[in-house]
Protein backbone atom coordinates (compact mmCIF):
# COMPACT_ATOMS: atom_id res chain seq x y z
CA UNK A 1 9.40 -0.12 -22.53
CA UNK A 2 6.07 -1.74 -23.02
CA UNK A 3 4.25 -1.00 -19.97
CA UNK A 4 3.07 2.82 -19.67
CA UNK A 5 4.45 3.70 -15.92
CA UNK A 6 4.25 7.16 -15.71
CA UNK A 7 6.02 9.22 -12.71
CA UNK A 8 2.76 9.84 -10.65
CA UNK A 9 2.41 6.30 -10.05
CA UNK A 10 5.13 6.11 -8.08
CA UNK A 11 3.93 8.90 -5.98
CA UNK A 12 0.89 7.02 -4.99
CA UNK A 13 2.08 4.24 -3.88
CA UNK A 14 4.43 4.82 -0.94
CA UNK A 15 5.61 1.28 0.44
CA UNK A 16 4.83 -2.17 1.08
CA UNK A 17 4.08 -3.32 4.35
CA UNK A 18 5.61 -6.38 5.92
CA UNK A 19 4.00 -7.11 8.89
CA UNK A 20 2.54 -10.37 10.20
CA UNK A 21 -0.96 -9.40 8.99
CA UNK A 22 -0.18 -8.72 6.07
CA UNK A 23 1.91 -11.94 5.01
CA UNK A 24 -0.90 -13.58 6.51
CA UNK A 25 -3.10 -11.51 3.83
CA UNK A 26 -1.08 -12.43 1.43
CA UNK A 27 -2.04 -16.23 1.43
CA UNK A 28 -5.15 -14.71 0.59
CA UNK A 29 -4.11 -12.98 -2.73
CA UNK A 30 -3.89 -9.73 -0.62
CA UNK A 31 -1.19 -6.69 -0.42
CA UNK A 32 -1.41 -4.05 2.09
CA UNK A 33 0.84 -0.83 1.07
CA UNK A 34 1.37 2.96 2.65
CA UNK A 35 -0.54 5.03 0.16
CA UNK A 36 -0.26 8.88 -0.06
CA UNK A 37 -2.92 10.48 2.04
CA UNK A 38 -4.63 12.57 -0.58
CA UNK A 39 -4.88 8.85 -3.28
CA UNK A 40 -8.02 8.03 -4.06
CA UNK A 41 -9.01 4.27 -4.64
CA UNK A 42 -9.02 4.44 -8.75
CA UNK A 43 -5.80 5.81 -8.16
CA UNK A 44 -4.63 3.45 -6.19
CA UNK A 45 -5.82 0.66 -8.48
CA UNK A 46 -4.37 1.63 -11.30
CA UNK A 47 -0.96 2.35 -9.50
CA UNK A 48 -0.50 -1.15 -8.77
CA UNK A 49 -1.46 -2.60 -12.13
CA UNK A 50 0.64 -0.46 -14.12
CA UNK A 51 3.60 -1.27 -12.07
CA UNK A 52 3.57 -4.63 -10.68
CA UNK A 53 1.78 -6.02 -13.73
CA UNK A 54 -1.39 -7.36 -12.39
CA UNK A 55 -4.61 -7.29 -12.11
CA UNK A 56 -6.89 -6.00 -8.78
CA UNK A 57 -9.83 -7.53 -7.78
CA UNK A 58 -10.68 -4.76 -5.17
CA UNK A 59 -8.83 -2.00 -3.27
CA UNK A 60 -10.41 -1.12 0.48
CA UNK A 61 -7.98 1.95 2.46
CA UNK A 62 -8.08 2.87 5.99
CA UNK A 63 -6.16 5.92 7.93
CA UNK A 64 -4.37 4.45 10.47
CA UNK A 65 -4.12 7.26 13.19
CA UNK A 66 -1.09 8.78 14.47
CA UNK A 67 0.53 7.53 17.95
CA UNK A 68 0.49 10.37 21.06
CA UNK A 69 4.16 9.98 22.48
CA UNK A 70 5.79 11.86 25.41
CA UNK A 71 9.18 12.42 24.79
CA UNK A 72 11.36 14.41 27.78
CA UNK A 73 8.52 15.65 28.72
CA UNK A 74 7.31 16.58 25.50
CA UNK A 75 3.98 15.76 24.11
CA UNK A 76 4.28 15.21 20.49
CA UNK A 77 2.12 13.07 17.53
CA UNK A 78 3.26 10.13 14.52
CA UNK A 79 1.45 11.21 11.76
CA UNK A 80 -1.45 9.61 10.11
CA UNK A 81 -0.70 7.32 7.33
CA UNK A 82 -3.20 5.48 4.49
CA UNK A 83 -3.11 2.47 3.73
CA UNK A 84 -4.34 0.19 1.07
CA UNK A 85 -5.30 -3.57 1.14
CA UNK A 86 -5.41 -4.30 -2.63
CA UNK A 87 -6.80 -7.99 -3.05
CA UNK A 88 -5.45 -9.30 -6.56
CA UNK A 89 -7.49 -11.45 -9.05
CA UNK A 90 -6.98 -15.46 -8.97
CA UNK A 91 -3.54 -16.21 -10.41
CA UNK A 92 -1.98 -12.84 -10.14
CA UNK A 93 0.71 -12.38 -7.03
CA UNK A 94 3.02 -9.53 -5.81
CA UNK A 95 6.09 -10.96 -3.57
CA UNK A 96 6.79 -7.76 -1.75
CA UNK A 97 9.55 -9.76 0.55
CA UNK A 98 11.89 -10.36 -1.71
CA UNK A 99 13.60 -7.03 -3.41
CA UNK A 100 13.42 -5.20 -0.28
């Protein structure tokens, strides 16, 4: 195997997102993903690169806080999730439609 993936990689980077934002990012070599909450943006960087193959330009993250919802009756939370707009350098692309 030629490319050096190790095991935490694949703990940082949780899933792709596939929303209308972000395949309207992605016409401007951007690709939003659900990071763990503890990755920092190095981490995050090299995560992608080892195992899509690419090269990152920049990587910006955001917490996206947790929904309240009432349930029955019952007040309860979504937990908080990270994610990671990682904009790619000209001529590099991740399709993150297709193999889903």
């Amino acid at each position: 195997m030629s490319k050096n993936i190790e095991p935490r990689h694949y703990d940082v980077i949780v899933a792709p997102v596939v929303t209308e934002k972000a395949t309207l990012a992605s016409e401007h070599n951007k690709v939003l993903f659900k990071v763990a909450a503890k990755a920092t943006k190095p981490q995050i960087k090299e995560a992608v690169e080892k195992l899509f193959d690419v090269k990152v330009k920049s990587v910006n993250t955001l917490v996206r806080k947790g929904k309240v919802k009432v349930f029955r009756g019952n007040l309860g939370s979504q937990s908080n999730t990270k994610r990671a707009i990682v904009t790619l350098e000209e001529g590099h692309r991740i399709d993150v439609t297709t193999g889903l």
